[in-house]
Protein backbone atom coordinates (compact mmCIF):
# COMPACT_ATOMS: atom_id res chain seq x y z
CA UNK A 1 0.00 0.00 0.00
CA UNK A 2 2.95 2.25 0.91
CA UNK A 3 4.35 2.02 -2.40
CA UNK A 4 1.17 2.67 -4.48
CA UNK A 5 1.08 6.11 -2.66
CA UNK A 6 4.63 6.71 -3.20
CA UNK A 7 3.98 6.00 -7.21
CA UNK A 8 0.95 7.97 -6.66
CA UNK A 9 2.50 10.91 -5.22
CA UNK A 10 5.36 10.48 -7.92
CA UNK A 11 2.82 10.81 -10.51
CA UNK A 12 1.16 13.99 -9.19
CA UNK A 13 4.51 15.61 -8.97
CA UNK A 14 5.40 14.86 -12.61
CA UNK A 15 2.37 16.17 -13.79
CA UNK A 16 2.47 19.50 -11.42
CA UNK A 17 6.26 19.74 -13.00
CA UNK A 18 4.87 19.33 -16.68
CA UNK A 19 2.74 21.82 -16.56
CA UNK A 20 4.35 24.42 -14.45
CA UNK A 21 7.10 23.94 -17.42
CA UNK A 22 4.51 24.78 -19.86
CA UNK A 23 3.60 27.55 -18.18
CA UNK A 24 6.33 29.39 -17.24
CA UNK A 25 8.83 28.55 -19.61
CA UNK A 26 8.91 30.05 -23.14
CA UNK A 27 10.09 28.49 -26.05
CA UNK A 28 10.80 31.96 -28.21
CA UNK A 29 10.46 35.77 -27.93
CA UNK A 30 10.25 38.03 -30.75
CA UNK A 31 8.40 40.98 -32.03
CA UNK A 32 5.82 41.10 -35.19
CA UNK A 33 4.25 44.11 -37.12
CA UNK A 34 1.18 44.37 -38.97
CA UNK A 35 -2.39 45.77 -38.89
CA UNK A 36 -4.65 45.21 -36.10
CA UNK A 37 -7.55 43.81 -38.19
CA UNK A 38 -9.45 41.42 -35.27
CA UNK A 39 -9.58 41.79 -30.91
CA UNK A 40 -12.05 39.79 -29.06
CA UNK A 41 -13.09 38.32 -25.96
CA UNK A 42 -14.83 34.54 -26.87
CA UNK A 43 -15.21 31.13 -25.80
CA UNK A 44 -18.05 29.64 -23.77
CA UNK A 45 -16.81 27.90 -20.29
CA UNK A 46 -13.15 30.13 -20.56
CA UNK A 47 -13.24 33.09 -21.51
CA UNK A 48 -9.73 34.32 -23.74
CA UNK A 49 -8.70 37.30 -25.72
CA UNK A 50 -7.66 36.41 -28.92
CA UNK A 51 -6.48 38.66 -31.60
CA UNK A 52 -5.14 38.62 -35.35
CA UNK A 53 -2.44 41.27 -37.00
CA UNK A 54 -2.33 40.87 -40.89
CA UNK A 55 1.55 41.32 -42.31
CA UNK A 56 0.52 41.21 -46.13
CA UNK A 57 -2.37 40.44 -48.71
CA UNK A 58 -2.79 36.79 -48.03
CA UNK A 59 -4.11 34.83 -45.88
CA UNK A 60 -1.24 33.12 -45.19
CA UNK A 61 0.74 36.57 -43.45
CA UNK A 62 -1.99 36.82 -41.07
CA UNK A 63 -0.46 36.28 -37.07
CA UNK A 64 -2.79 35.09 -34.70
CA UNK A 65 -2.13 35.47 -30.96
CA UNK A 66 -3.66 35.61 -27.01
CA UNK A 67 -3.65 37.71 -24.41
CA UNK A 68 -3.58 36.86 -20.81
CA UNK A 69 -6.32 38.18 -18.58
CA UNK A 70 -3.40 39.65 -16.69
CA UNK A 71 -2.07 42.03 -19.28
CA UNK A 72 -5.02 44.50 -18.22
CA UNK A 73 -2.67 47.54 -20.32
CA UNK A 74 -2.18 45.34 -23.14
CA UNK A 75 -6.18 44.41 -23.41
CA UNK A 76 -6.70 48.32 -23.14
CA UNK A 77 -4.14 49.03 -25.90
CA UNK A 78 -5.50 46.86 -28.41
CA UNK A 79 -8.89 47.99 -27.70
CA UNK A 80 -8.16 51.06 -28.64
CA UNK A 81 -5.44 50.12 -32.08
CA UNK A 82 -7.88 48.53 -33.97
CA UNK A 83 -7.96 49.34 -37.43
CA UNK A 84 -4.10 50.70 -36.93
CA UNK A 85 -0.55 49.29 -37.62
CA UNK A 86 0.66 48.28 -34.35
CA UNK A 87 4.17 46.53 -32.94
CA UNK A 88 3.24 43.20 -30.92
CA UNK A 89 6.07 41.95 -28.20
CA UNK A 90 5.65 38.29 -27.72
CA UNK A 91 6.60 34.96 -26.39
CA UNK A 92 5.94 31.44 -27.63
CA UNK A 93 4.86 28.46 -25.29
CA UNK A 94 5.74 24.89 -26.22
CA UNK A 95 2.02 23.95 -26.15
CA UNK A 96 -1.41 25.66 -26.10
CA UNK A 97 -3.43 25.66 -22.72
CA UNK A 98 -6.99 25.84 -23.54
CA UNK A 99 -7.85 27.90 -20.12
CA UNK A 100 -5.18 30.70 -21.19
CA UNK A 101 -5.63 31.28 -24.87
CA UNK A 102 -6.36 29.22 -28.53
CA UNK A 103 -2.79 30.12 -29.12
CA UNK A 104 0.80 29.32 -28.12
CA UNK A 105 1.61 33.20 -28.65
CA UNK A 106 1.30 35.27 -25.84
CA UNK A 107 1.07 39.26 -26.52
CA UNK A 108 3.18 41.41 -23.90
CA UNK A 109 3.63 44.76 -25.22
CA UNK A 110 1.83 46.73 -28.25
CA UNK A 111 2.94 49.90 -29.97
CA UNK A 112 1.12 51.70 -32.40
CA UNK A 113 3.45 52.08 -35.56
CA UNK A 114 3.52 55.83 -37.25
């Protein structure tokens, strides 16, 4: 019986390590330009910000991304760039986590491009 909770507690502790890894560890950080052509707040049980920033004519140069509740300034900003050409800081996860975002890129910063 001792063991099985041993194995079990081993098995919790993997899992809490996996995804704190996810979490807090990014797996790139860069910057991307383009016009601010879609914001919103959607989903049914989790509610995310998700956004889009076109970089050319086709579909193909369009950047999607997330924003964590958290980044209160950055939610403000965008709400208030649409339409504009705008400067998105980012970081990468290794995975998407559905409670966060539909994304693995994570919005930090915006400026508004002249």
């Amino acid at each position: 019986m001792k063991i099985l909770i041993k194995i079990g507690i081993g098995i919790l502790l993997a899992i809490l390590v996996y995804f704190c890894f996810l979490y807090f560890v990014s797996y790139s950080e860069g910057v991307r330009a383009g016009e601010l052509i879609k914001f919103s707040h959607k989903g049914v049980v989790f509610k995310t910000w998700e956004g889009e920033i076109s970089q050319g004519v086709s579909e193909s140069q369009r950047f999607v991304f997330s924003v964590e509740d958290k980044e209160t300034q950055v939610i403000d900003d965008l709400n208030n760039y649409q339409g504009k050409m705008v400067k998105l800081h980012y970081f990468e996860r290794y995975k998407t986590l559905f409670w966060l975002g539909d994304t693995k890129y994570f919005i930090t910063k915006v400026e508004v491009q002249n």
